[in-house]
PDB file of N, CA and C in Angstrom:
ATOM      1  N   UNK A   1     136.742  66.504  92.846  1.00  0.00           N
ATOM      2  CA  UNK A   1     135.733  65.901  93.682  1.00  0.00           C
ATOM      3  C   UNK A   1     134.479  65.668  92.852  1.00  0.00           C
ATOM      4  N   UNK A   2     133.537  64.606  93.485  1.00  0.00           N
ATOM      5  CA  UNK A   2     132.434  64.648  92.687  1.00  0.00           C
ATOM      6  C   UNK A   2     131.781  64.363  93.647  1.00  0.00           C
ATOM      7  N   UNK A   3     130.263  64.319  92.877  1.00  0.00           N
ATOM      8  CA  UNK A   3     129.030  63.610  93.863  1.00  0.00           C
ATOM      9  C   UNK A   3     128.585  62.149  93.734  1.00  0.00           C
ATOM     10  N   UNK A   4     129.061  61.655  94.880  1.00  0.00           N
ATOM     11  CA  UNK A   4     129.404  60.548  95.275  1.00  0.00           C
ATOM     12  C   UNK A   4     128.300  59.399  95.782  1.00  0.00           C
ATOM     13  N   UNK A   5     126.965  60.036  96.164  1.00  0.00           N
ATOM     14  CA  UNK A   5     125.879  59.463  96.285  1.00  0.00           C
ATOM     15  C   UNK A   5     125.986  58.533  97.504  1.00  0.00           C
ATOM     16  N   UNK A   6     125.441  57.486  97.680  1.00  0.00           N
ATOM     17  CA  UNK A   6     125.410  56.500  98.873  1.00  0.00           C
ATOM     18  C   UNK A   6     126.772  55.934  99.066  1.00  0.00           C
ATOM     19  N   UNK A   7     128.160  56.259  98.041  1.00  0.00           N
ATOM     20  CA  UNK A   7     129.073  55.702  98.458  1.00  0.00           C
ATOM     21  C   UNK A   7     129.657  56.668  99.551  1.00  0.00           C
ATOM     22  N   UNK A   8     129.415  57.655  99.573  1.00  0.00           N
ATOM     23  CA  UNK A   8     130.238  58.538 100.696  1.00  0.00           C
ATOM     24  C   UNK A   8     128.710  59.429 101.670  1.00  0.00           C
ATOM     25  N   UNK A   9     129.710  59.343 103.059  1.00  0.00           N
ATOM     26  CA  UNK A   9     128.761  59.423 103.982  1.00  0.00           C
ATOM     27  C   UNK A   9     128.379  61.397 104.063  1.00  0.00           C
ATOM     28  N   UNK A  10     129.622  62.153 103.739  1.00  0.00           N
ATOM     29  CA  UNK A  10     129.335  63.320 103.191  1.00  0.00           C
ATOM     30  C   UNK A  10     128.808  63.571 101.683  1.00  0.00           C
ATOM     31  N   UNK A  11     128.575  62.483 101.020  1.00  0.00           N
ATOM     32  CA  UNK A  11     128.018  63.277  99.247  1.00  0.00           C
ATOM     33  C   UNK A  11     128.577  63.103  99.010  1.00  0.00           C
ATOM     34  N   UNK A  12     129.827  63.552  98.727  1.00  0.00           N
ATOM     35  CA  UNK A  12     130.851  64.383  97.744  1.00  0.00           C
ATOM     36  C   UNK A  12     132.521  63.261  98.072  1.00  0.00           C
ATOM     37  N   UNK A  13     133.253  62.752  96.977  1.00  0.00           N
ATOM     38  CA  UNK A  13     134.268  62.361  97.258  1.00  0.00           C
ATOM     39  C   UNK A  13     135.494  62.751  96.456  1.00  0.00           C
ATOM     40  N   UNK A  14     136.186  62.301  96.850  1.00  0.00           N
ATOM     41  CA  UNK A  14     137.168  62.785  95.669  1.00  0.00           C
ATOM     42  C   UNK A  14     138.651  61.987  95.136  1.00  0.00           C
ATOM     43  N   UNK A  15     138.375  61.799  93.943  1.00  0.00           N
ATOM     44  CA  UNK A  15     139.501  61.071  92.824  1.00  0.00           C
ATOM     45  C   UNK A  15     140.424  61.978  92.524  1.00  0.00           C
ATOM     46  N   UNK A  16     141.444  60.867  93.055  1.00  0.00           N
ATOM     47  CA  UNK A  16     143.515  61.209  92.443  1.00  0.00           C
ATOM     48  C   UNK A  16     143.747  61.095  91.275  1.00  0.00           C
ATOM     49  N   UNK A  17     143.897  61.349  90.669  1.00  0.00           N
ATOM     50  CA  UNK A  17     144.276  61.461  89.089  1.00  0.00           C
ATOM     51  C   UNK A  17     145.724  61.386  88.348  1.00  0.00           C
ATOM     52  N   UNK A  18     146.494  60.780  88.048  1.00  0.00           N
ATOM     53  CA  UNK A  18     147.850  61.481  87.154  1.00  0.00           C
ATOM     54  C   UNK A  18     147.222  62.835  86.660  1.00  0.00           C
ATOM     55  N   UNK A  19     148.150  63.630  86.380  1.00  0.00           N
ATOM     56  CA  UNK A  19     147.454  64.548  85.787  1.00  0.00           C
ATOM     57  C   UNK A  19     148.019  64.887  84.127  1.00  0.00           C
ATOM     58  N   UNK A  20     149.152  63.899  83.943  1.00  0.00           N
ATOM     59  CA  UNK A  20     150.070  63.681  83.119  1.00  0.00           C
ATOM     60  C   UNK A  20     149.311  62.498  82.025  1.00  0.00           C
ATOM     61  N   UNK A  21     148.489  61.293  82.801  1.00  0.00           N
ATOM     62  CA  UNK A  21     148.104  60.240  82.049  1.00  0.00           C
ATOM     63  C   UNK A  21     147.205  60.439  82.213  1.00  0.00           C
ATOM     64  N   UNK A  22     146.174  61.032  83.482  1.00  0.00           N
ATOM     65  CA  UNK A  22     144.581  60.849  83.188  1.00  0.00           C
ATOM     66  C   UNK A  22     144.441  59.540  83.887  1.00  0.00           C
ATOM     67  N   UNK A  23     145.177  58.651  84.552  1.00  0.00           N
ATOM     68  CA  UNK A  23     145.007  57.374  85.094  1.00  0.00           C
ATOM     69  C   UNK A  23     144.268  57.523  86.281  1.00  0.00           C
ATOM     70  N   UNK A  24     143.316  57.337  87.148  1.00  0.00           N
ATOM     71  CA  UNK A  24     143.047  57.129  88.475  1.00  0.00           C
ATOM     72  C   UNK A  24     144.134  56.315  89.532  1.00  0.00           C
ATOM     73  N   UNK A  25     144.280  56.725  90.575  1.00  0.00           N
ATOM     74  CA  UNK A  25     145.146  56.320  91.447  1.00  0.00           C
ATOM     75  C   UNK A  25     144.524  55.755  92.187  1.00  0.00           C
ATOM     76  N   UNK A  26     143.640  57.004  92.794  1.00  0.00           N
ATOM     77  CA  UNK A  26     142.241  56.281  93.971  1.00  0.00           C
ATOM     78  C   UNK A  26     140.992  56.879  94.229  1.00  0.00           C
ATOM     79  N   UNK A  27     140.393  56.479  94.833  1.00  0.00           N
ATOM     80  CA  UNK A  27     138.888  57.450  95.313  1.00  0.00           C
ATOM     81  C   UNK A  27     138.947  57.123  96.628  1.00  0.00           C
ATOM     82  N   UNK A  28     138.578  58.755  97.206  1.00  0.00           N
ATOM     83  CA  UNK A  28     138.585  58.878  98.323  1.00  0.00           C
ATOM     84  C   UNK A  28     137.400  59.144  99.009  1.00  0.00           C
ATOM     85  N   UNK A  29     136.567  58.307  99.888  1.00  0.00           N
ATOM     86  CA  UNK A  29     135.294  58.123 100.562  1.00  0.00           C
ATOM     87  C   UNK A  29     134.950  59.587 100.521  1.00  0.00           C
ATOM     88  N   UNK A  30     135.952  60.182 101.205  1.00  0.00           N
ATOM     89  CA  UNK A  30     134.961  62.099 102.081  1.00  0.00           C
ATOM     90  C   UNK A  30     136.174  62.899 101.055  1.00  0.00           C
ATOM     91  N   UNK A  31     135.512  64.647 100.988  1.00  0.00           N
ATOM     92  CA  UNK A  31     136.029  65.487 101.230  1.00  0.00           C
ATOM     93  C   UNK A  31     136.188  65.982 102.542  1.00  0.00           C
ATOM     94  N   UNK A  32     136.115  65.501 103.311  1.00  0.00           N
ATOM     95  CA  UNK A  32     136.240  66.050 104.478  1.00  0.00           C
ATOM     96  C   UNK A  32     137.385  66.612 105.023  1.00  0.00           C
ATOM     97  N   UNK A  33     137.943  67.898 105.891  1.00  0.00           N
ATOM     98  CA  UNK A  33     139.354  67.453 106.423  1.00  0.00           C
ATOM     99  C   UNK A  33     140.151  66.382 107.016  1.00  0.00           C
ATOM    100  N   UNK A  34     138.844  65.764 107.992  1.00  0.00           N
ATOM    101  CA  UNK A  34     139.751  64.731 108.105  1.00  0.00           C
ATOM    102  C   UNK A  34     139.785  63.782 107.119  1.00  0.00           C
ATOM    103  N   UNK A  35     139.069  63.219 106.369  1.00  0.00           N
ATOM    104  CA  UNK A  35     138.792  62.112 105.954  1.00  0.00           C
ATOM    105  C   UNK A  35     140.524  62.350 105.235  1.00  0.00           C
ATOM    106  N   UNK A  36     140.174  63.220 104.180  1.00  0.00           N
ATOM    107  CA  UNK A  36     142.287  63.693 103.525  1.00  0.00           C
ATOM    108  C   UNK A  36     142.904  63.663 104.030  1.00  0.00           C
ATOM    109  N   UNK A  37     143.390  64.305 105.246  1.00  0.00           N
ATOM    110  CA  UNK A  37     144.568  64.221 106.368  1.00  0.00           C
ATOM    111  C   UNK A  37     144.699  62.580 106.566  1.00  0.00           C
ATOM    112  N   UNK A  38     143.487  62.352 106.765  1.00  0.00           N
ATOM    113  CA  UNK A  38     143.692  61.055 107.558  1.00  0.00           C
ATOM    114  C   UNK A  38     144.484  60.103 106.169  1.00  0.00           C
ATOM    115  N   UNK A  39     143.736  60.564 104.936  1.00  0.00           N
ATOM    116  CA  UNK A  39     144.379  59.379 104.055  1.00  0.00           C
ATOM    117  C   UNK A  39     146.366  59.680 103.606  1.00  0.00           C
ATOM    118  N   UNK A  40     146.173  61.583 103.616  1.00  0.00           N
ATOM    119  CA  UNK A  40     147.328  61.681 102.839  1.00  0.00           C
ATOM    120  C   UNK A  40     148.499  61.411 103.982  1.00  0.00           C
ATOM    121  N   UNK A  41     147.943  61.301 105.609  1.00  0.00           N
ATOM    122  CA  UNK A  41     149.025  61.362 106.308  1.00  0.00           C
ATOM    123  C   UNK A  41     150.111  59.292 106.200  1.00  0.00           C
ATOM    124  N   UNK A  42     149.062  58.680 105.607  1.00  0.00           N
ATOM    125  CA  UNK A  42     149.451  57.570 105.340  1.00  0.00           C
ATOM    126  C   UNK A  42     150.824  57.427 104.309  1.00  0.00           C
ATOM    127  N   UNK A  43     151.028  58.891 104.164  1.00  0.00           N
ATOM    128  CA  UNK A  43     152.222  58.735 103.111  1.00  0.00           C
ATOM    129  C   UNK A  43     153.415  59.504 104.176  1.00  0.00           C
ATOM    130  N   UNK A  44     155.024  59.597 104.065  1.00  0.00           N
ATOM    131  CA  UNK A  44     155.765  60.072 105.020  1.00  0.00           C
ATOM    132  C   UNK A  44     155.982  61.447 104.319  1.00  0.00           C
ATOM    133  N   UNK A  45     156.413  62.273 105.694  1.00  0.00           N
ATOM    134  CA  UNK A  45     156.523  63.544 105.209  1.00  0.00           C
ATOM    135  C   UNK A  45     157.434  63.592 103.683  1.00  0.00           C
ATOM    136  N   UNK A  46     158.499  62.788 103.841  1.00  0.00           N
ATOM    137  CA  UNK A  46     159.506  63.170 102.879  1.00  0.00           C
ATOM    138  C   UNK A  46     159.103  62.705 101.324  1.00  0.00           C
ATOM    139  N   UNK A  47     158.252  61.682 101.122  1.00  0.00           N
ATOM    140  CA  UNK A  47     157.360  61.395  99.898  1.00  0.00           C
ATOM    141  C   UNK A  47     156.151  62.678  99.151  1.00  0.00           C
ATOM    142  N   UNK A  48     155.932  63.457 100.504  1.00  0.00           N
ATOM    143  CA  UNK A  48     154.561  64.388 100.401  1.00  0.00           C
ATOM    144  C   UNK A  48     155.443  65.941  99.780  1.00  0.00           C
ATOM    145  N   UNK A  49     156.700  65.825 100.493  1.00  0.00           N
ATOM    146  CA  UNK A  49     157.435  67.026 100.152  1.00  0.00           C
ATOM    147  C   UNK A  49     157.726  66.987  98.777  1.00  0.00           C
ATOM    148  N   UNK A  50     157.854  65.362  97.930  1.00  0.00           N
ATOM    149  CA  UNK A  50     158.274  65.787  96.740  1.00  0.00           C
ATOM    150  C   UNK A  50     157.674  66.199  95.530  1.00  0.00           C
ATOM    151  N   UNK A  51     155.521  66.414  96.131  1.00  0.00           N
ATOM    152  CA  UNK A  51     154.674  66.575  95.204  1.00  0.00           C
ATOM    153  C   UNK A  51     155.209  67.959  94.730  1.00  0.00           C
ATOM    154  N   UNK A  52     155.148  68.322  93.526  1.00  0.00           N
ATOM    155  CA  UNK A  52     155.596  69.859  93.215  1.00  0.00           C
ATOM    156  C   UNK A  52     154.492  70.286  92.561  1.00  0.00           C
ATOM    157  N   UNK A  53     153.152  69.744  92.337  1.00  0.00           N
ATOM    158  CA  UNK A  53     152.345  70.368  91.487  1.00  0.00           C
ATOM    159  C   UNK A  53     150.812  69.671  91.836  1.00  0.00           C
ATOM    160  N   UNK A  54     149.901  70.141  92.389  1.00  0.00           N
ATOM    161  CA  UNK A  54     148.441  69.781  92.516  1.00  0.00           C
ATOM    162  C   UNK A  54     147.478  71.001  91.851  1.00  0.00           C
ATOM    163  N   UNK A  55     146.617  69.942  91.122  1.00  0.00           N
ATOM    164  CA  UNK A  55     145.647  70.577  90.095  1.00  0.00           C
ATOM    165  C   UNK A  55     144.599  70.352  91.079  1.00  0.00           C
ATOM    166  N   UNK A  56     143.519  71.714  91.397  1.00  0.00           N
ATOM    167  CA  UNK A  56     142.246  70.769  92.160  1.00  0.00           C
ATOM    168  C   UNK A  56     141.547  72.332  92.212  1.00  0.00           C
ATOM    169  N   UNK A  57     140.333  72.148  92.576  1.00  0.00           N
ATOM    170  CA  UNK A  57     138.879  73.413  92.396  1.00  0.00           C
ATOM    171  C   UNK A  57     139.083  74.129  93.710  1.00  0.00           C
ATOM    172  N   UNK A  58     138.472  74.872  92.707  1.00  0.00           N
ATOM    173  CA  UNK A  58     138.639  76.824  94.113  1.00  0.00           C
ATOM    174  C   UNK A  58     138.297  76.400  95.865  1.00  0.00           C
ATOM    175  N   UNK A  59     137.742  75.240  95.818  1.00  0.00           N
ATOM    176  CA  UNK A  59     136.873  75.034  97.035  1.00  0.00           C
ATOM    177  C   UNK A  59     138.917  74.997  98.374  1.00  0.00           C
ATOM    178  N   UNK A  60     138.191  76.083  99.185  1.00  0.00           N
ATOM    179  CA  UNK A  60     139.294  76.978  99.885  1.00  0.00           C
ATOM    180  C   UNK A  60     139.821  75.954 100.948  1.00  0.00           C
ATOM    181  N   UNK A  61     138.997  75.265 101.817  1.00  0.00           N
ATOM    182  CA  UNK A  61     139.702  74.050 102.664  1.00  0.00           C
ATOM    183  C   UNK A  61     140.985  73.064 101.868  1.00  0.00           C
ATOM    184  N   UNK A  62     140.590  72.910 100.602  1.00  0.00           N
ATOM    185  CA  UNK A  62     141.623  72.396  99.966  1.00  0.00           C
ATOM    186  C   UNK A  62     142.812  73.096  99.873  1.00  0.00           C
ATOM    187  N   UNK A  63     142.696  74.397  99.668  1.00  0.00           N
ATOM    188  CA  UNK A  63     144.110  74.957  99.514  1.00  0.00           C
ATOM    189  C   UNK A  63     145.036  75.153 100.765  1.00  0.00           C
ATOM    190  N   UNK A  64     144.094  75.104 102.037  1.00  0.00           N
ATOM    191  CA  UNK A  64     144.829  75.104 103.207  1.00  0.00           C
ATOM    192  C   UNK A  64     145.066  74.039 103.737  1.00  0.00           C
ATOM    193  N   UNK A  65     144.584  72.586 103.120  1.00  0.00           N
ATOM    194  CA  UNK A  65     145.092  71.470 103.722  1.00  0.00           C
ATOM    195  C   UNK A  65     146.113  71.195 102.737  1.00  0.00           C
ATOM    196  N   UNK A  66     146.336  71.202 101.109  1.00  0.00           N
ATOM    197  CA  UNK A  66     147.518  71.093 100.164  1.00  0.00           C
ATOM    198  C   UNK A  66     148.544  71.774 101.502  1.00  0.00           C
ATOM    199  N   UNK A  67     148.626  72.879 101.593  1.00  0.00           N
ATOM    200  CA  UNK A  67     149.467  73.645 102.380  1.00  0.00           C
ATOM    201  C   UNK A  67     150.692  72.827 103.326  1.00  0.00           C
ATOM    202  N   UNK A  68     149.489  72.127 103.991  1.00  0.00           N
ATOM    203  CA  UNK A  68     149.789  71.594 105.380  1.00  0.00           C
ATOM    204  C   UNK A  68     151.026  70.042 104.785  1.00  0.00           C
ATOM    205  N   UNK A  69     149.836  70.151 103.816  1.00  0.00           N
ATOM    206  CA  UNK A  69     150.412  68.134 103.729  1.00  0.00           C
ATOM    207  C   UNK A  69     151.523  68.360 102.516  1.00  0.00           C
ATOM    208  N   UNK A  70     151.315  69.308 101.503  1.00  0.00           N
ATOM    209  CA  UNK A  70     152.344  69.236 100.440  1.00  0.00           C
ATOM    210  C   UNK A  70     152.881  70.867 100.803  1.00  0.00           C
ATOM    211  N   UNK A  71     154.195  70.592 101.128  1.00  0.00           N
ATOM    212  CA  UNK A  71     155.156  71.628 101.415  1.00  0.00           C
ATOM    213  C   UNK A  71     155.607  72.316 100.326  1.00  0.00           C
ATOM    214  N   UNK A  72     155.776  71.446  99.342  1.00  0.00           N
ATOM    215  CA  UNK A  72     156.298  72.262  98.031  1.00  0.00           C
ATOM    216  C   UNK A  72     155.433  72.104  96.922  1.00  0.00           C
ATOM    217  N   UNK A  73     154.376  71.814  96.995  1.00  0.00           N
ATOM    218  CA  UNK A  73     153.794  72.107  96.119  1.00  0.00           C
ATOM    219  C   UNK A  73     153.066  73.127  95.765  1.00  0.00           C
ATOM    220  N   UNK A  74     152.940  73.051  94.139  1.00  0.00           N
ATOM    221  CA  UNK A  74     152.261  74.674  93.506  1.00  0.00           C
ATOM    222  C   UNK A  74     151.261  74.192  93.676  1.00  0.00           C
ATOM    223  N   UNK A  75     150.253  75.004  93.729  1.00  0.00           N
ATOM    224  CA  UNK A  75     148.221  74.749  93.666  1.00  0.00           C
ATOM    225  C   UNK A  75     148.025  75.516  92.132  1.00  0.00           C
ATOM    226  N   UNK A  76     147.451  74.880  91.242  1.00  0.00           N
ATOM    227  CA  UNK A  76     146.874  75.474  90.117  1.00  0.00           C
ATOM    228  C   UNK A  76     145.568  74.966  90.232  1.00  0.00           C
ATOM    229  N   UNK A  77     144.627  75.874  90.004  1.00  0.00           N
ATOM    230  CA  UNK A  77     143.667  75.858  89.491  1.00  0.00           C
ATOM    231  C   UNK A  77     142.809  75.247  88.284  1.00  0.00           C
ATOM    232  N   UNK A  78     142.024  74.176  88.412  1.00  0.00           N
ATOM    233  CA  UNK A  78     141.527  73.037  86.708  1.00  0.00           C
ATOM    234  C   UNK A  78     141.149  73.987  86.515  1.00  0.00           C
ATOM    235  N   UNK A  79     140.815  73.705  85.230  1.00  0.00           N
ATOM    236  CA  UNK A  79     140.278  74.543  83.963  1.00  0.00           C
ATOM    237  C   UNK A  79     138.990  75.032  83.624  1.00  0.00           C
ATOM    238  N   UNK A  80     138.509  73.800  84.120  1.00  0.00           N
ATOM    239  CA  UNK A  80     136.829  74.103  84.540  1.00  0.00           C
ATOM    240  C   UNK A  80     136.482  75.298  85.182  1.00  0.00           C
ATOM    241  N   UNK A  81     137.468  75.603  85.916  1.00  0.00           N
ATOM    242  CA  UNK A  81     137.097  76.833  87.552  1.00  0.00           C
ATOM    243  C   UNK A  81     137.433  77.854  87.307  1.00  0.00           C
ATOM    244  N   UNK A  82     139.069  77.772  86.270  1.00  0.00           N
ATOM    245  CA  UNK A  82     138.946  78.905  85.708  1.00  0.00           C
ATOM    246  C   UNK A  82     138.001  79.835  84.686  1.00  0.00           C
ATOM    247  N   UNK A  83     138.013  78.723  83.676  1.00  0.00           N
ATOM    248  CA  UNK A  83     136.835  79.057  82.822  1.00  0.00           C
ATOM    249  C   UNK A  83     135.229  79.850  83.241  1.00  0.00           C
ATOM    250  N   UNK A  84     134.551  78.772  84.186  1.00  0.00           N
ATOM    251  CA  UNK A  84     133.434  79.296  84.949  1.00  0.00           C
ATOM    252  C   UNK A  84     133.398  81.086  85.865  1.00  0.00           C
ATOM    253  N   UNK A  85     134.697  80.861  86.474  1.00  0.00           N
ATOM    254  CA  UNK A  85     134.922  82.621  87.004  1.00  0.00           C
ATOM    255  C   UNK A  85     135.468  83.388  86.140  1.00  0.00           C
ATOM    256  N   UNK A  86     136.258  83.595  85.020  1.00  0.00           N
ATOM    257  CA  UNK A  86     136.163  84.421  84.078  1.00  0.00           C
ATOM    258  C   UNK A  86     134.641  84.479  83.328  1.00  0.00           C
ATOM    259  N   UNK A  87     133.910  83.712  83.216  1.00  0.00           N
ATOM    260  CA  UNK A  87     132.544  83.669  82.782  1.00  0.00           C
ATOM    261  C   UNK A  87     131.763  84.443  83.548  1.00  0.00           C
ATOM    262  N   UNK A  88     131.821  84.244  84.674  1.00  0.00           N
ATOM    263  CA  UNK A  88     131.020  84.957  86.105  1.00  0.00           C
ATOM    264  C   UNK A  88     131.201  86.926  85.965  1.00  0.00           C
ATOM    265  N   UNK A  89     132.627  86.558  85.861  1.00  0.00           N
ATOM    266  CA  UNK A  89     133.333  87.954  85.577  1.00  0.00           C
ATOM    267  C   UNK A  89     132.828  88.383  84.290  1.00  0.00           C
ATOM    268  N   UNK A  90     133.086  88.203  83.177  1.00  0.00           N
ATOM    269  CA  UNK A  90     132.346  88.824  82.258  1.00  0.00           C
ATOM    270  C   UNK A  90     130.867  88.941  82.328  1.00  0.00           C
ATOM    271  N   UNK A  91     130.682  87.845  82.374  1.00  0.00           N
ATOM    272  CA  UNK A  91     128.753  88.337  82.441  1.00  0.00           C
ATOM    273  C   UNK A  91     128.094  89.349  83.857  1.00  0.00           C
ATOM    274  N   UNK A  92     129.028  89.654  84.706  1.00  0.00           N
ATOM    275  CA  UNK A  92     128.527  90.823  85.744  1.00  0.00           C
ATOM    276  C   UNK A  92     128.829  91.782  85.311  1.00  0.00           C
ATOM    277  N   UNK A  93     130.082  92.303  84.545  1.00  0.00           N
ATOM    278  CA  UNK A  93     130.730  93.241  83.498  1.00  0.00           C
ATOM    279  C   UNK A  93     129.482  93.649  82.812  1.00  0.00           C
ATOM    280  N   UNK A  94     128.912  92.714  81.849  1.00  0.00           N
ATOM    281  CA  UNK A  94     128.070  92.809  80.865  1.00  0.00           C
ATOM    282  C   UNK A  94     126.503  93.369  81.665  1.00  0.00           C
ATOM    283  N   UNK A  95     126.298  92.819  82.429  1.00  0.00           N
ATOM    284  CA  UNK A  95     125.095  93.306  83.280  1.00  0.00           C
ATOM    285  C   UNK A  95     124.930  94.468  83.848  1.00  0.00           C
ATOM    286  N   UNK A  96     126.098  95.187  84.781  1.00  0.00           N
ATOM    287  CA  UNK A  96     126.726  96.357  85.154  1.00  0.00           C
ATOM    288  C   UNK A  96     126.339  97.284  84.125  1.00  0.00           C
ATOM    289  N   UNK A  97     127.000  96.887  83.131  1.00  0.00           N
ATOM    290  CA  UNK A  97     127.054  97.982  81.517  1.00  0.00           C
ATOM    291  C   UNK A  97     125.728  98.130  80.760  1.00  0.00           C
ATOM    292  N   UNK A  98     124.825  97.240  80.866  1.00  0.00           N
ATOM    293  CA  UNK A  98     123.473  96.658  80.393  1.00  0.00           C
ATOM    294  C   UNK A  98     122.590  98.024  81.408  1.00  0.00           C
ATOM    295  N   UNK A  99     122.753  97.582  82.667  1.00  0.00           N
ATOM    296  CA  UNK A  99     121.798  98.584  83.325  1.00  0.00           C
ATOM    297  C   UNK A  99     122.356  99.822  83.357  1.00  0.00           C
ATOM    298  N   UNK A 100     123.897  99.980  83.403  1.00  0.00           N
ATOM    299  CA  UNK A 100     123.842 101.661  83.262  1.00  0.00           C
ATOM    300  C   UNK A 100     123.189 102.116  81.933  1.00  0.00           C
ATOM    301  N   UNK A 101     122.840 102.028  80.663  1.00  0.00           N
ATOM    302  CA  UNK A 101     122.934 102.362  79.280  1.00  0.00           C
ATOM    303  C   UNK A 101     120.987 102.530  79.881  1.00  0.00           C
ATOM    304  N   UNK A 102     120.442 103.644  78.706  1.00  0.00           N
ATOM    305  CA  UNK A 102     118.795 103.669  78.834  1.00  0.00           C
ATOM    306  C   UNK A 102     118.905 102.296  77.923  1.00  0.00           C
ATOM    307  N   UNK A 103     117.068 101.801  78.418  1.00  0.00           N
ATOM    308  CA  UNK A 103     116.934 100.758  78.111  1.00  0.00           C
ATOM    309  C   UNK A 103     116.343 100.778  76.477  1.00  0.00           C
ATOM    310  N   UNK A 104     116.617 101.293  75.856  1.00  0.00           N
ATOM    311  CA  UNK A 104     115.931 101.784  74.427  1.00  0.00           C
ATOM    312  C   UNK A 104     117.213 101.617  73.555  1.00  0.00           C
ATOM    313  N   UNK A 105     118.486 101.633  74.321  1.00  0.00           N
ATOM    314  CA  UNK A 105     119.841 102.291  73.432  1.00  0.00           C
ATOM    315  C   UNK A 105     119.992 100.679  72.904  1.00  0.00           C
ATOM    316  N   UNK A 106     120.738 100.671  71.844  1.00  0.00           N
ATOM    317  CA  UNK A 106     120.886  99.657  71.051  1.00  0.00           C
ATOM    318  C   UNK A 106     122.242  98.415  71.659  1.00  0.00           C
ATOM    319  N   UNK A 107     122.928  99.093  72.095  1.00  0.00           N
ATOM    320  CA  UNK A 107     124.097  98.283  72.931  1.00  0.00           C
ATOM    321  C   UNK A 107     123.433  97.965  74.224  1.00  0.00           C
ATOM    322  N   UNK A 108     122.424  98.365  74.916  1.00  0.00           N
ATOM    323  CA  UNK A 108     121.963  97.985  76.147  1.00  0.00           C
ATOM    324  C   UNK A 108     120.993  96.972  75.271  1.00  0.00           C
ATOM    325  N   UNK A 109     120.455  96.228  74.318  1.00  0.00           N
ATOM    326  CA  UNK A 109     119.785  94.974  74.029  1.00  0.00           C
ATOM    327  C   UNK A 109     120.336  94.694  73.111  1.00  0.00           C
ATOM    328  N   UNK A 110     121.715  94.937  72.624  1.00  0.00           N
ATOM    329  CA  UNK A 110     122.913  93.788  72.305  1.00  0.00           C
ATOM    330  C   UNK A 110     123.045  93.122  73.467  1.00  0.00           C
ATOM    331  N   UNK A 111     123.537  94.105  74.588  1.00  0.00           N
ATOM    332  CA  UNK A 111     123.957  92.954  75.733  1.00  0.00           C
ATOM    333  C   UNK A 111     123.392  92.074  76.056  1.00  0.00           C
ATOM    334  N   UNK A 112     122.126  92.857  76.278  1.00  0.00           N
ATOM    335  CA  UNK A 112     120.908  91.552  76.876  1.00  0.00           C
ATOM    336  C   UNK A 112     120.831  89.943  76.234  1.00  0.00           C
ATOM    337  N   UNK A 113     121.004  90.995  74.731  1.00  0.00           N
ATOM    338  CA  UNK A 113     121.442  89.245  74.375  1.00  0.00           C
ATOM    339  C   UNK A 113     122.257  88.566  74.013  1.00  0.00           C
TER     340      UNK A 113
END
C-alpha cells in the first residue's frame, strides 16, 4: 500500500505486483475492506483458490481478508516489515540493557551509542 494523496478518498491505496517480475497489475483506489472485497470478489472463487502465495505488510485487516478471499494461500510477510520489527526488537533489547547497567559503566554508553 502507499500514500495515495487526492487519488484515493481514504489516503492510502494499494498496488498488485508480480512478485516474481516486479510488473504492476493494478492500483487499487482504497485500502479499505470493502473497497478489496469489492475488487477481489470480481474474480471467481475457483481462480482466488489458486493464489498460493501473497506478500503484503503486518497491517492485520489484511491478513483476515487474504483469509476470506484466498483459501490457499500462504501470507508472508515483505521485507521491509520484517526488517523494521526485528529493528524495533533489538533496539528495546538494547534500551532495557542500557537502563539496567549504572550510568557511568562503559557498556551502558556503548549502548547509548
Amino acid at each position: 500500500d502507499f500514500k495515495a494523496g487526492r487519488f484515493a478518498t481514504s489516503g492510502m491505496s494499494m498496488a498488485l505486483m508480480n512478485g516474481e517480475t516486479h510488473e504492476l497489475i493494478d492500483v487499487i483506489e482504497s485500502r479499505t475492506n470493502t473497497c478489496l472485497r469489492n475488487y477481489f470478489y470480481r474474480y471467481e472463487y475457483a481462480v482466488r483458490a489458486k493464489v498460493k502465495l501473497i506478500v503484503v505488510d503486518l497491517y492485520q485487516p489484511y491478513r483476515s481478508l487474504i483469509r476470506d478471499l484466498f483459501p490457499n494461500a500462504a501470507i508472508v510477510a515483505d521485507r521491509y516489515h520484517v526488517v523494521v520489527q526485528a529493528y524495533q526488537a533489538l533496539n528495546h533489547v538494547r534500551t532495557q540493557t542500557m537502563k539496567a547497567l549504572p550510568s557511568k559503566d562503559k557498556l551502558a554508553r556503548a549502548l547509548k551509542r
